[in-house]
N, C-alpha and C. Protein backbone atom coordinates (compact mmCIF):
# COMPACT_ATOMS: atom_id res chain seq x y z
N UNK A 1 90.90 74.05 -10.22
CA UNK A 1 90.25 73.84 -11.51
C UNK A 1 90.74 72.54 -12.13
N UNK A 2 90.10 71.97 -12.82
CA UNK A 2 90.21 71.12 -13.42
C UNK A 2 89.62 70.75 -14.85
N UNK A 3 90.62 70.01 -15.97
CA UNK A 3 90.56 70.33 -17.15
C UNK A 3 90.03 68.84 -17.46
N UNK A 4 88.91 68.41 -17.81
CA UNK A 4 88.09 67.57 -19.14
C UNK A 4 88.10 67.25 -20.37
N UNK A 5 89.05 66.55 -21.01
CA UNK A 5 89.02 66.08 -22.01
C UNK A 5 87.98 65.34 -22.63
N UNK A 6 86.91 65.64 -22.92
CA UNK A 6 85.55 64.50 -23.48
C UNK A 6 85.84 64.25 -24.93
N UNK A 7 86.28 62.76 -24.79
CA UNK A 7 86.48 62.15 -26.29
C UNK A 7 85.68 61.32 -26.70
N UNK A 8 84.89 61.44 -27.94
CA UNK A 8 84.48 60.32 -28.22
C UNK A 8 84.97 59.19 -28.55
N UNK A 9 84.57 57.72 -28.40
CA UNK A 9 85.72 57.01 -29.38
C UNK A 9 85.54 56.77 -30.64
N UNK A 10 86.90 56.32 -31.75
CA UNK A 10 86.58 56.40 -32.54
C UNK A 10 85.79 55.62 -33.56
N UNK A 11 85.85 55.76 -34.74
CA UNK A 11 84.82 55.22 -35.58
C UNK A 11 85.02 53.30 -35.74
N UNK A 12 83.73 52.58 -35.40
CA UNK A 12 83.63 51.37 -35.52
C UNK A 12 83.08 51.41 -36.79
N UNK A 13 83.09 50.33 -37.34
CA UNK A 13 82.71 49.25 -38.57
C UNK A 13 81.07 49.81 -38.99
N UNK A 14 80.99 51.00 -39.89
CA UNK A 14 79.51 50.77 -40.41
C UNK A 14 78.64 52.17 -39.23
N UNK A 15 79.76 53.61 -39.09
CA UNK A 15 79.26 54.37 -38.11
C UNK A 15 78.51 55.09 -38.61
N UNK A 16 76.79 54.79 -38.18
CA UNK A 16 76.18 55.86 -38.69
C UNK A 16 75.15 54.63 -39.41
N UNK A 17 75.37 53.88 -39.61
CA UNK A 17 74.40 52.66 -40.21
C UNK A 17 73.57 52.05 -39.40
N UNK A 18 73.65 51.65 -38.11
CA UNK A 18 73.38 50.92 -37.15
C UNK A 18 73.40 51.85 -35.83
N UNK A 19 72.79 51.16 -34.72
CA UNK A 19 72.53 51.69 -33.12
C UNK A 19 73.45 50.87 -32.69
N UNK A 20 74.78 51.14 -32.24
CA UNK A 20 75.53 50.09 -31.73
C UNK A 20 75.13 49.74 -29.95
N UNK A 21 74.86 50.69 -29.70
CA UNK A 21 74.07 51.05 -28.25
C UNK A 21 75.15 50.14 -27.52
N UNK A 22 75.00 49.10 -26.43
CA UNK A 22 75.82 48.40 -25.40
C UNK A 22 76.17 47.05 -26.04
N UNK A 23 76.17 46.83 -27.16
CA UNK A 23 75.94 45.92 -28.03
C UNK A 23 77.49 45.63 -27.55
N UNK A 24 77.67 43.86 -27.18
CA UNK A 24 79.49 43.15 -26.85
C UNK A 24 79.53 43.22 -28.32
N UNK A 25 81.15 43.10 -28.36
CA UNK A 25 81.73 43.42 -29.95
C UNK A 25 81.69 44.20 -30.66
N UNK A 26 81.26 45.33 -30.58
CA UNK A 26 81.49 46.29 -31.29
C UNK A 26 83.12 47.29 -31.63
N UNK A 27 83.95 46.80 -32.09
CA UNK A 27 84.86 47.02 -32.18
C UNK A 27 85.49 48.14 -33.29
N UNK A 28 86.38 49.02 -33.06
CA UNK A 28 86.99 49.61 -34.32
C UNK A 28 87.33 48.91 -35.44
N UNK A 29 86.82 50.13 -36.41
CA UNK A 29 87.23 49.50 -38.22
C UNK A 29 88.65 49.94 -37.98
N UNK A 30 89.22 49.74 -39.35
CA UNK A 30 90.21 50.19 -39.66
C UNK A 30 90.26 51.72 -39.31
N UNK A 31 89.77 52.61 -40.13
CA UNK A 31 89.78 54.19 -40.33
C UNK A 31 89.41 54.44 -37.99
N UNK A 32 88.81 53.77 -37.84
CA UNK A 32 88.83 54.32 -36.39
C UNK A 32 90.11 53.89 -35.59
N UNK A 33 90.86 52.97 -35.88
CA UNK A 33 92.33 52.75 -35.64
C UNK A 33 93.11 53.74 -35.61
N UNK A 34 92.90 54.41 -36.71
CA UNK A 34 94.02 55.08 -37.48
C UNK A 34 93.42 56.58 -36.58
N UNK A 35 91.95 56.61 -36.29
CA UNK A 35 91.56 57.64 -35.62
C UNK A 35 92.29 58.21 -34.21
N UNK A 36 92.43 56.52 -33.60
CA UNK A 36 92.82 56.40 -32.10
C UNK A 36 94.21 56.92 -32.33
N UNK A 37 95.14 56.52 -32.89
CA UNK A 37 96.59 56.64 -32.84
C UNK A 37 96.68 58.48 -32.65
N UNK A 38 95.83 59.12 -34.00
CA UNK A 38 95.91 60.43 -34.30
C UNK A 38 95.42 61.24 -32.62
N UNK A 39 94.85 60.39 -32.23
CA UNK A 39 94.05 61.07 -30.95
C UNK A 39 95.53 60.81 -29.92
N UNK A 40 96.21 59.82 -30.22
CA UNK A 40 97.27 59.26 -28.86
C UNK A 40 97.95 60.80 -29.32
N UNK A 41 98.35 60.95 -30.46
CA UNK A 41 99.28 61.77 -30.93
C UNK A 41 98.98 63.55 -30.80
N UNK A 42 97.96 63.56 -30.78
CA UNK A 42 97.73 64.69 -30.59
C UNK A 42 97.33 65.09 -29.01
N UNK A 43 96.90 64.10 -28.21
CA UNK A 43 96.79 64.12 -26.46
C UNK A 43 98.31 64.49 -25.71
N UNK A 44 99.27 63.20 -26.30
CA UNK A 44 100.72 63.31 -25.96
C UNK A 44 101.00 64.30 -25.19
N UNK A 45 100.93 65.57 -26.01
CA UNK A 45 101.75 66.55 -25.20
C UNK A 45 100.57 66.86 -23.63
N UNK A 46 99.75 66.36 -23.59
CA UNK A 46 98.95 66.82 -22.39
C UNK A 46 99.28 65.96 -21.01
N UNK A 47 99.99 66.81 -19.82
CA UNK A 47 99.72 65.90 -18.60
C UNK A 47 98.85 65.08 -17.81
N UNK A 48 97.55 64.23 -18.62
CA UNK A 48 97.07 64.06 -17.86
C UNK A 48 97.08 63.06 -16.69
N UNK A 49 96.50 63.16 -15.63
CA UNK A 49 96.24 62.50 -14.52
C UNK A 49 95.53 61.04 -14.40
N UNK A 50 94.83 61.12 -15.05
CA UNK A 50 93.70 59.96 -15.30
C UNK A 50 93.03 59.77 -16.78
N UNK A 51 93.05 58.86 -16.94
CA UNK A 51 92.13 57.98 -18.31
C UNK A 51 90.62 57.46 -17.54
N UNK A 52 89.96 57.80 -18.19
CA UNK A 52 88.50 57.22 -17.63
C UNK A 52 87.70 56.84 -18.78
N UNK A 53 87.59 55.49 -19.03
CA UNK A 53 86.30 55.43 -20.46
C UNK A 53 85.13 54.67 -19.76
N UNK A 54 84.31 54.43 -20.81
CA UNK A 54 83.32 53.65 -20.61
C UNK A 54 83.86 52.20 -20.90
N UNK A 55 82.92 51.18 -20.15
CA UNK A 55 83.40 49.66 -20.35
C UNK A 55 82.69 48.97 -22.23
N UNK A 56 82.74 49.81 -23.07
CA UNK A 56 82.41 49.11 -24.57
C UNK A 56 83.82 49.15 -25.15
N UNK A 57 83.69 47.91 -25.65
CA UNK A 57 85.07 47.81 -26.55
C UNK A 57 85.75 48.48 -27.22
N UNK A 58 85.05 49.85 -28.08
CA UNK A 58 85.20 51.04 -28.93
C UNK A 58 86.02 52.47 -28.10
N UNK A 59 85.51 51.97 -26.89
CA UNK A 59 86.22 53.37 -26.49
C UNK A 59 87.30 52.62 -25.54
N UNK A 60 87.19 51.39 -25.10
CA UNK A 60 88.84 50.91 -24.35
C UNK A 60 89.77 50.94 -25.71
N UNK A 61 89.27 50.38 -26.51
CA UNK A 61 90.37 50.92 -28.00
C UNK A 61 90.83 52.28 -28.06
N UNK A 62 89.78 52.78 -28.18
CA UNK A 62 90.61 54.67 -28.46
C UNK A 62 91.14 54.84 -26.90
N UNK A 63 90.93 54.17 -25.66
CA UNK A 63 91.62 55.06 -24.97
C UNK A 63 93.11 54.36 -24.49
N UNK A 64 93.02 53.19 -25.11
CA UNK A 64 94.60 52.50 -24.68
C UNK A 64 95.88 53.14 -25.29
N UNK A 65 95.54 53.52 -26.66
CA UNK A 65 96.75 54.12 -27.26
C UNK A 65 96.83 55.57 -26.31
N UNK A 66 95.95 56.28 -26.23
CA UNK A 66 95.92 57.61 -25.59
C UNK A 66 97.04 57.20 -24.14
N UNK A 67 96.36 56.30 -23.35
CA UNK A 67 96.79 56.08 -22.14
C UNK A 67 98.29 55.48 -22.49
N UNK A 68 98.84 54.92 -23.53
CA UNK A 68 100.57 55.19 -24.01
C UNK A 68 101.09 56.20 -24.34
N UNK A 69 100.53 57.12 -24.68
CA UNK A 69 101.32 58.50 -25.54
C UNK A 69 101.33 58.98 -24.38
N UNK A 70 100.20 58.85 -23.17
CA UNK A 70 100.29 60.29 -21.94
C UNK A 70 100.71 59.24 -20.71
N UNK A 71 100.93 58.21 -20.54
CA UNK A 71 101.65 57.57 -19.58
C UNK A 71 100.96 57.48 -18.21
N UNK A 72 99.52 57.83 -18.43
CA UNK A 72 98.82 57.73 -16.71
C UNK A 72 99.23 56.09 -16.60
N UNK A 73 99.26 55.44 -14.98
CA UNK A 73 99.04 54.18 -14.52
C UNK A 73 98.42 53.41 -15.47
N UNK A 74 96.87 53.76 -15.33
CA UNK A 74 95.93 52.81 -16.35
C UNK A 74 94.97 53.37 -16.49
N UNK A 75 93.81 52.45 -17.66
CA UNK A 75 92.54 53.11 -17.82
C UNK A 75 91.46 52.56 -17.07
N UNK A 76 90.68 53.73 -16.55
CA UNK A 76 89.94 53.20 -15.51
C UNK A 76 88.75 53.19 -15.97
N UNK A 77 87.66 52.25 -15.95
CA UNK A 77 86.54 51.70 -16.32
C UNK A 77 85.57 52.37 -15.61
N UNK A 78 84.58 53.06 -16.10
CA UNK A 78 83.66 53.95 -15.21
C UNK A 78 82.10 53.96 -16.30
N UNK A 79 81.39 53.13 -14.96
CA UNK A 79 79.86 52.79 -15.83
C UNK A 79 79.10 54.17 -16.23
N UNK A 80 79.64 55.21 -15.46
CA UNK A 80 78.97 56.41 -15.65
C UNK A 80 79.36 57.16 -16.83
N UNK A 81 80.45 56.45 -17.49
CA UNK A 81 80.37 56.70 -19.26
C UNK A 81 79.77 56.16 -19.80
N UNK A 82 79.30 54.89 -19.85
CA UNK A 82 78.60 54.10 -20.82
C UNK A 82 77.82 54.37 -21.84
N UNK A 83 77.52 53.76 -22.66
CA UNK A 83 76.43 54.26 -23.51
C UNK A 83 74.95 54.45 -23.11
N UNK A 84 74.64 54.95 -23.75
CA UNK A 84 72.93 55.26 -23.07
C UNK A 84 72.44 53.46 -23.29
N UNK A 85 71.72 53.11 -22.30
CA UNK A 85 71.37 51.73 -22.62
C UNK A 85 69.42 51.95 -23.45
N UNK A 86 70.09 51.86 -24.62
CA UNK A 86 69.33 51.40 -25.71
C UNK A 86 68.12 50.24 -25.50
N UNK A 87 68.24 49.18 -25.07
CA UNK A 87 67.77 48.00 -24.59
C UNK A 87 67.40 47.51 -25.91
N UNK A 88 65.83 47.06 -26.83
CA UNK A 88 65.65 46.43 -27.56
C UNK A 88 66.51 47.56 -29.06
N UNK A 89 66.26 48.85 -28.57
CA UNK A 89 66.94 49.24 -30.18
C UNK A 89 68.56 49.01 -30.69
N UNK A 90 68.97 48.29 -29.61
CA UNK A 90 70.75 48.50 -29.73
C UNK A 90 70.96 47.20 -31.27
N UNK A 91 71.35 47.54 -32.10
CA UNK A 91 71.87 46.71 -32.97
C UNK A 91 70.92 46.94 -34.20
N UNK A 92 69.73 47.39 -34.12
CA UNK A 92 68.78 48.20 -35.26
C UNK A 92 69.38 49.18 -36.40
N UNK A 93 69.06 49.16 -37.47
CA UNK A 93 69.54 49.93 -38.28
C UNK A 93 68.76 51.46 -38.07
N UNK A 94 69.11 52.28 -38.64
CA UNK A 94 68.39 53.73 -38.07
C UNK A 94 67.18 54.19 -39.19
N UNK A 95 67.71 53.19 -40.28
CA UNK A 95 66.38 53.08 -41.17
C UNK A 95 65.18 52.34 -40.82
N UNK A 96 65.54 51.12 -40.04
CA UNK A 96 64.51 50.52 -39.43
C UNK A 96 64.04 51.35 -38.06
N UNK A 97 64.93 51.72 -37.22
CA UNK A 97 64.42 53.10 -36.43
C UNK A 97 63.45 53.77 -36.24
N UNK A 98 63.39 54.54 -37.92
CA UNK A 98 63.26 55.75 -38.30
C UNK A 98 61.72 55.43 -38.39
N UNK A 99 61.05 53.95 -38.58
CA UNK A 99 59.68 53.62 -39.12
C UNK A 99 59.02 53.53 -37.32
N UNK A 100 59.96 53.61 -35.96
CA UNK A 100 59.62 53.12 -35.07
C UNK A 100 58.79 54.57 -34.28
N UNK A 101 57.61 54.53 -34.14
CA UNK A 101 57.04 55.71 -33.04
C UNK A 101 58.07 55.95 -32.03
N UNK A 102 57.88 55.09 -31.28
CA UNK A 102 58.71 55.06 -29.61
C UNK A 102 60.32 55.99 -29.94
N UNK A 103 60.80 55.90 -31.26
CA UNK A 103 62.20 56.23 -31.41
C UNK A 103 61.99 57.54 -31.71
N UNK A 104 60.71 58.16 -32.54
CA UNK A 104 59.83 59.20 -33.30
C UNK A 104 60.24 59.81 -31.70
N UNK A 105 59.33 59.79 -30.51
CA UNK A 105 58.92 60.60 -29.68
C UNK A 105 60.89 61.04 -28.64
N UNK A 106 61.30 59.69 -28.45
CA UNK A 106 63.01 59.59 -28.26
C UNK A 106 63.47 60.58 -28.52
N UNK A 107 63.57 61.15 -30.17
CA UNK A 107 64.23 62.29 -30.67
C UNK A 107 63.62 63.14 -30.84
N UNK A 108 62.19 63.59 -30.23
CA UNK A 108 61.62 64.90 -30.29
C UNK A 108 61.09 65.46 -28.81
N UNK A 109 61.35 64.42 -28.32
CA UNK A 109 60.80 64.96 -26.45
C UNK A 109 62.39 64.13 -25.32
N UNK A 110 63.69 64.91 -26.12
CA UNK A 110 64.37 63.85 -25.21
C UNK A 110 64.49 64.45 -23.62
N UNK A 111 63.84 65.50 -23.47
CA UNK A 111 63.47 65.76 -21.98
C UNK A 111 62.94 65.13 -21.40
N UNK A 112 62.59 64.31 -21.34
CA UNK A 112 61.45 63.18 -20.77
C UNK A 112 61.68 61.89 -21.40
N UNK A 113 61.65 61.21 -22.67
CA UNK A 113 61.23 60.50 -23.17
C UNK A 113 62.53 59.08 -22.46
N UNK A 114 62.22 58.10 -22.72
CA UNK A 114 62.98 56.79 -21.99
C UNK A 114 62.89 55.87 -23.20
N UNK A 115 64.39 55.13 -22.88
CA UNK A 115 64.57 54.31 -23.96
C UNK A 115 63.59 52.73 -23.79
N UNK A 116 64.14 51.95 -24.86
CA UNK A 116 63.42 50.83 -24.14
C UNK A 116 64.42 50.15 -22.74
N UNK A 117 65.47 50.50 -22.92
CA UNK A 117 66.61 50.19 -21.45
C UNK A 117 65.96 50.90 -20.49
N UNK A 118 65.04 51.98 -20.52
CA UNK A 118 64.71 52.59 -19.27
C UNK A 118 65.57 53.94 -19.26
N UNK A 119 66.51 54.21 -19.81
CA UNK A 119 67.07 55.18 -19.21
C UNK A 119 66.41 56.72 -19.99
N UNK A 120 66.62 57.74 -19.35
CA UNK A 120 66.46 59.12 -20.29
C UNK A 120 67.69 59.69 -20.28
N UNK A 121 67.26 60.98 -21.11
CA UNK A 121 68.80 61.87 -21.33
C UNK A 121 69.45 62.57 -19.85
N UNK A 122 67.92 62.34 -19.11
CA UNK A 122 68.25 63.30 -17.73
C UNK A 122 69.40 61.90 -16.84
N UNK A 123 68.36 61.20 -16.76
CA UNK A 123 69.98 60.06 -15.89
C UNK A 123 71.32 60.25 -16.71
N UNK A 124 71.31 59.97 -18.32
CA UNK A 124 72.60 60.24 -18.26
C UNK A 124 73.56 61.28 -18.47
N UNK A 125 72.81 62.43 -18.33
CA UNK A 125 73.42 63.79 -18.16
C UNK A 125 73.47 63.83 -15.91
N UNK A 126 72.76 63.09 -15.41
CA UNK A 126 73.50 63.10 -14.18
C UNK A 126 74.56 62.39 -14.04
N UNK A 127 74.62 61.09 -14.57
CA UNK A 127 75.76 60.28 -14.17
C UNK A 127 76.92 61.03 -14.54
N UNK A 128 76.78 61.43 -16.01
CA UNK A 128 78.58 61.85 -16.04
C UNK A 128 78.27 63.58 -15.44
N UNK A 129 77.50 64.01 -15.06
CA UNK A 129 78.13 64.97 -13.89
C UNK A 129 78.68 64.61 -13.15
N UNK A 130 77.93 63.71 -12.20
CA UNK A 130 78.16 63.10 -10.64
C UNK A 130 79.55 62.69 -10.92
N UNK A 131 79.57 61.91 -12.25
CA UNK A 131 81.47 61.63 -12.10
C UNK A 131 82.66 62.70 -12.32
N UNK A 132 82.22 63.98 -13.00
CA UNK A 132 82.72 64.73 -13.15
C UNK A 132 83.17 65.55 -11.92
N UNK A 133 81.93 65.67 -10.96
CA UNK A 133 82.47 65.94 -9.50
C UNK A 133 83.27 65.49 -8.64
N UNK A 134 83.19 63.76 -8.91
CA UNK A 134 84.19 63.17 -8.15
C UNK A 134 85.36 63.65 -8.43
N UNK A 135 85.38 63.63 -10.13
CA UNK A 135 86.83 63.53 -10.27
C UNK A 135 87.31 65.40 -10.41
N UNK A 136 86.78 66.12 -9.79
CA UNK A 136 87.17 67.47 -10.23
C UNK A 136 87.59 67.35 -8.51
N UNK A 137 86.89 66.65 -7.76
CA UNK A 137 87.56 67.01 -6.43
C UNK A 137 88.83 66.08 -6.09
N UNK A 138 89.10 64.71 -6.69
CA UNK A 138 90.23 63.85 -6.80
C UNK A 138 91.33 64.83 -7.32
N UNK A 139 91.33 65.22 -8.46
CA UNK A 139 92.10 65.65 -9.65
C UNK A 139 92.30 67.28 -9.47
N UNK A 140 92.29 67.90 -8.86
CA UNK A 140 92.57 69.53 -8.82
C UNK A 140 93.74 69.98 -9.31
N UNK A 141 94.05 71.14 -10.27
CA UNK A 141 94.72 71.90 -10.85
C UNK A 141 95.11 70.93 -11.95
N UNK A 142 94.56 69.45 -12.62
CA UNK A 142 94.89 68.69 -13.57
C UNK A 142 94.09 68.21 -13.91
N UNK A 143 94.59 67.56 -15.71
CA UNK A 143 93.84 67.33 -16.30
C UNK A 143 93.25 65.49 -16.79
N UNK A 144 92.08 65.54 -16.78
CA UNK A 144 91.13 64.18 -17.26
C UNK A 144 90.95 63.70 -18.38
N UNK A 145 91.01 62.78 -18.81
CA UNK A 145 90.48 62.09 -20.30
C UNK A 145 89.25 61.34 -19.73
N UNK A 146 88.09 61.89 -20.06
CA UNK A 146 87.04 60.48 -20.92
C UNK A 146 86.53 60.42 -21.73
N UNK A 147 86.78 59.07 -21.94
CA UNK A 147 86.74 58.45 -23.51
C UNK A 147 85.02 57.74 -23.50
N UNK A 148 83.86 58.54 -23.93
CA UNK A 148 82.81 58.03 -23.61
C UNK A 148 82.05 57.92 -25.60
N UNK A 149 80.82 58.53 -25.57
CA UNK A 149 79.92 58.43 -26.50
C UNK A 149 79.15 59.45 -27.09
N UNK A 150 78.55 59.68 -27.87
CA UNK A 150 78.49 61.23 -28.59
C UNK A 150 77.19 61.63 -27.63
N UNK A 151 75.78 60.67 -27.17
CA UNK A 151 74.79 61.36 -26.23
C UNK A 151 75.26 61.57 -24.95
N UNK A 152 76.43 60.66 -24.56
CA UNK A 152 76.56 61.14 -23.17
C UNK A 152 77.39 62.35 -22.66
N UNK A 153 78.07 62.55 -24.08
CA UNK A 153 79.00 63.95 -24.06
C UNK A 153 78.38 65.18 -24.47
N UNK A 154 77.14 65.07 -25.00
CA UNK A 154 76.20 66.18 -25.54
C UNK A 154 75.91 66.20 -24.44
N UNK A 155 75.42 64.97 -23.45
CA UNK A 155 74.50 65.83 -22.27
C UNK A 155 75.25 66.51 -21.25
N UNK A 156 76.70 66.35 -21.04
CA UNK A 156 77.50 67.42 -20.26
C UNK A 156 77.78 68.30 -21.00
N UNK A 157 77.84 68.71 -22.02
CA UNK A 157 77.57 69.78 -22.78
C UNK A 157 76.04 70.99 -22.59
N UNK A 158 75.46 70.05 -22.64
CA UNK A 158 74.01 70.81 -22.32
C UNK A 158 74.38 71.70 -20.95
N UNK A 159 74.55 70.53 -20.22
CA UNK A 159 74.60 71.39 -18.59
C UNK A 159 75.76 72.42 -18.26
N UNK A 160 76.32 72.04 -19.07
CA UNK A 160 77.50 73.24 -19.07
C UNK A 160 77.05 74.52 -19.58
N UNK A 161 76.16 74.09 -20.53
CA UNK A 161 76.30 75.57 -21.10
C UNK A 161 74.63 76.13 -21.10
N UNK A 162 73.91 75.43 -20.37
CA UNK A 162 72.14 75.61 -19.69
C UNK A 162 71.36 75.59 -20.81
N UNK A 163 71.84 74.24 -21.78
CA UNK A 163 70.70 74.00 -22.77
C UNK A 163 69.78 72.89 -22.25
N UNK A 164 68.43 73.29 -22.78
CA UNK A 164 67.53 72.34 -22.46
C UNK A 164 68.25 70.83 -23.28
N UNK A 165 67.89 69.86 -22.74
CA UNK A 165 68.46 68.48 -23.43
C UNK A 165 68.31 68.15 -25.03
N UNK A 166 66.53 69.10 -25.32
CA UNK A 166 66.31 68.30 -26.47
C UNK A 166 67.42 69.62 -27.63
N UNK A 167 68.06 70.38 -27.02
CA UNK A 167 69.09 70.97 -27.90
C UNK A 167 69.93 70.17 -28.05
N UNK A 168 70.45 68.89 -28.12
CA UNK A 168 71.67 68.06 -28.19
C UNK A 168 71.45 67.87 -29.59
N UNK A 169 70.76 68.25 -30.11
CA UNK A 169 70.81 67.94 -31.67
C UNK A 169 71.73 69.22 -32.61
N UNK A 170 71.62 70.70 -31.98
CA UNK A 170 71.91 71.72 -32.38
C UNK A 170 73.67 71.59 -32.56
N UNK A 171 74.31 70.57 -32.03
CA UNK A 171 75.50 70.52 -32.16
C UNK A 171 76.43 68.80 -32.61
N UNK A 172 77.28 68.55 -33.11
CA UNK A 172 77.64 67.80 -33.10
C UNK A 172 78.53 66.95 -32.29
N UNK A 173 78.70 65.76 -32.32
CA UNK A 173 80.28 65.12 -31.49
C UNK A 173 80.49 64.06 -32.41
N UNK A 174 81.54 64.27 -32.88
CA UNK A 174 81.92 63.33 -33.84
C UNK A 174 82.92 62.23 -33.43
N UNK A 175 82.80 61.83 -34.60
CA UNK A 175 83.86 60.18 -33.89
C UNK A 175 85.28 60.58 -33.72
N UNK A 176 86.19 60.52 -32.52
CA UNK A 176 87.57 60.56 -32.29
C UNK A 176 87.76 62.04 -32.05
N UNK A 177 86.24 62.75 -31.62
CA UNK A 177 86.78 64.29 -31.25
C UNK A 177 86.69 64.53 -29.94
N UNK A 178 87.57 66.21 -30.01
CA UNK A 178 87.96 66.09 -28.50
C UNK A 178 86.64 67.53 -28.15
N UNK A 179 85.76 67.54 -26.77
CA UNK A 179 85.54 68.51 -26.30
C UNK A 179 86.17 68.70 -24.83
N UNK A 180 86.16 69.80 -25.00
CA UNK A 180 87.11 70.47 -23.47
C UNK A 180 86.65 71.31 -22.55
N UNK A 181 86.50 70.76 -21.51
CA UNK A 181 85.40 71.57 -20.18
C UNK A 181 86.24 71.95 -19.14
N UNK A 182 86.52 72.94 -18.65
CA UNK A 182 87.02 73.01 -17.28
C UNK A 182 86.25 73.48 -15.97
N UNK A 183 86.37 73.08 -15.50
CA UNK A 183 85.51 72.96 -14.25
C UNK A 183 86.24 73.38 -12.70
N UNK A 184 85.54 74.49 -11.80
CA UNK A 184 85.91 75.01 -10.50
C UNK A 184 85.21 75.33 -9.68
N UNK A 185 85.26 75.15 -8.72
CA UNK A 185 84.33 75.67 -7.60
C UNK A 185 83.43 76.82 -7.74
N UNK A 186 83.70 77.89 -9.24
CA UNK A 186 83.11 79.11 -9.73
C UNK A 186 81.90 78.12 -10.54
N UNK A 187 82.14 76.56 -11.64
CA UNK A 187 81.26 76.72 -12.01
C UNK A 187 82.16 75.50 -13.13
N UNK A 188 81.17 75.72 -14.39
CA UNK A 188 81.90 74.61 -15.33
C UNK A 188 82.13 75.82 -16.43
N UNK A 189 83.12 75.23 -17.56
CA UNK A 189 83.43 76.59 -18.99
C UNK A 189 83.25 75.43 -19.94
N UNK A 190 82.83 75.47 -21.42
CA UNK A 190 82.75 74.54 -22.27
C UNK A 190 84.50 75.77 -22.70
N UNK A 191 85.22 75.10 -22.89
CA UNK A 191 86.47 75.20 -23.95
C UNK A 191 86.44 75.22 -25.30
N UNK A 192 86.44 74.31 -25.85
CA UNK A 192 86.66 74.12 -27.16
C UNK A 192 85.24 72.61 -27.34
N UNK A 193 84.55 72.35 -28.42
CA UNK A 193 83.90 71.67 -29.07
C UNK A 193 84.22 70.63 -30.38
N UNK A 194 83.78 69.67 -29.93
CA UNK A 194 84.34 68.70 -31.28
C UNK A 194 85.38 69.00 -32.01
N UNK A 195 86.36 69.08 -31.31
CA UNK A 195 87.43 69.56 -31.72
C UNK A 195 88.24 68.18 -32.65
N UNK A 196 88.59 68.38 -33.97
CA UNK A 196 89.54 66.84 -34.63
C UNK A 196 90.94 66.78 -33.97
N UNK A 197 90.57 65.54 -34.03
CA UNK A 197 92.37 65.46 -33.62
C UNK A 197 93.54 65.64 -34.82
């Protein structure tokens, strides 16, 4: 078995105002600083094995302090966290969004529906499976950190627990929280949910 730490990272500059999507520079505010440390501090006591984030600036921030408090080697860069690639909406405000059809159908058919990047919720609810397998067969009887993004952690959420995709709304993932999956050859368990640090 193997234990999943899914963190989001924490809060950048203006969260909740804007689509930061794959956008370079997007970096932690202050208050998401102070998020990361609380997250190093409260991970600490956990053995884990591996650090895994996505390659955006926001979550190599939250996961460097983590990866000091728990002492793995290093953090390992894995595209299969990334953010959902957004394409033209990344950097849009969600008020300007909100006037957009294409974004209209996005959040009401996300079983199907594709961004302007091309991607849907279904690719990226495979990718971070597919990585979740790797690393449940690398990593046995120990535990994982990744430090990814609130849709790509809803969608291993979904599959964990056999919700259709467009339920990713029915729950939250908030900035700098922890969800906890363990996973075995029996199957996957959701643990604990948006849990604060």
């Amino acid at each position: 078995m193997t234990t999943f730490f899914l963190i989001r990272h924490a809060a950048h500059d203006n969260v909740g105002d804007y689509l930061a999507g794959r956008m370079a520079g997007v970096c932690l505010g202050e208050t998401g600083r102070s998020q990361a440390l609380r997250l190093a501090s409260h991970m600490a006591s956990e053995p884990l094995a591996a650090i895994c984030c996505s390659p955006r600036e926001r979550t190599l921030e939250t996961a460097k302090p983590i990866a000091i408090a728990c002492s793995p080697d290093k953090v390992t860069i894995c595209q299969e966290l990334d953010e959902i690639d957004f394409g033209a909406w990344s950097g849009k405000s969600f008020e300007e969004l909100n006037r957009d059809a294409d974004w209209q159908v996005w959040n009401s058919q996300r079983q199907q529906a594709r961004t302007p990047g091309g991607e849907t919720m279904l690719d990226v609810q495979q990718r971070i499976m597919s990585l979740m397998q790797k690393l449940r067969t690398r990593y046995q009887n120990q535990s994982v950190a990744l430090v990814s993004h609130a849709d790509v952690i809803k969608a291993a959420v979904c599959k964990v627990l056999g919700l259709p995709l467009g339920d990713c709304f029915r729950f939250d993932i908030d900035p700098a929280s922890i969800t906890t999956i363990v996973s075995g050859d029996w199957g996957s368990k959701l643990i604990r949910l948006n849990e604060a640090a």
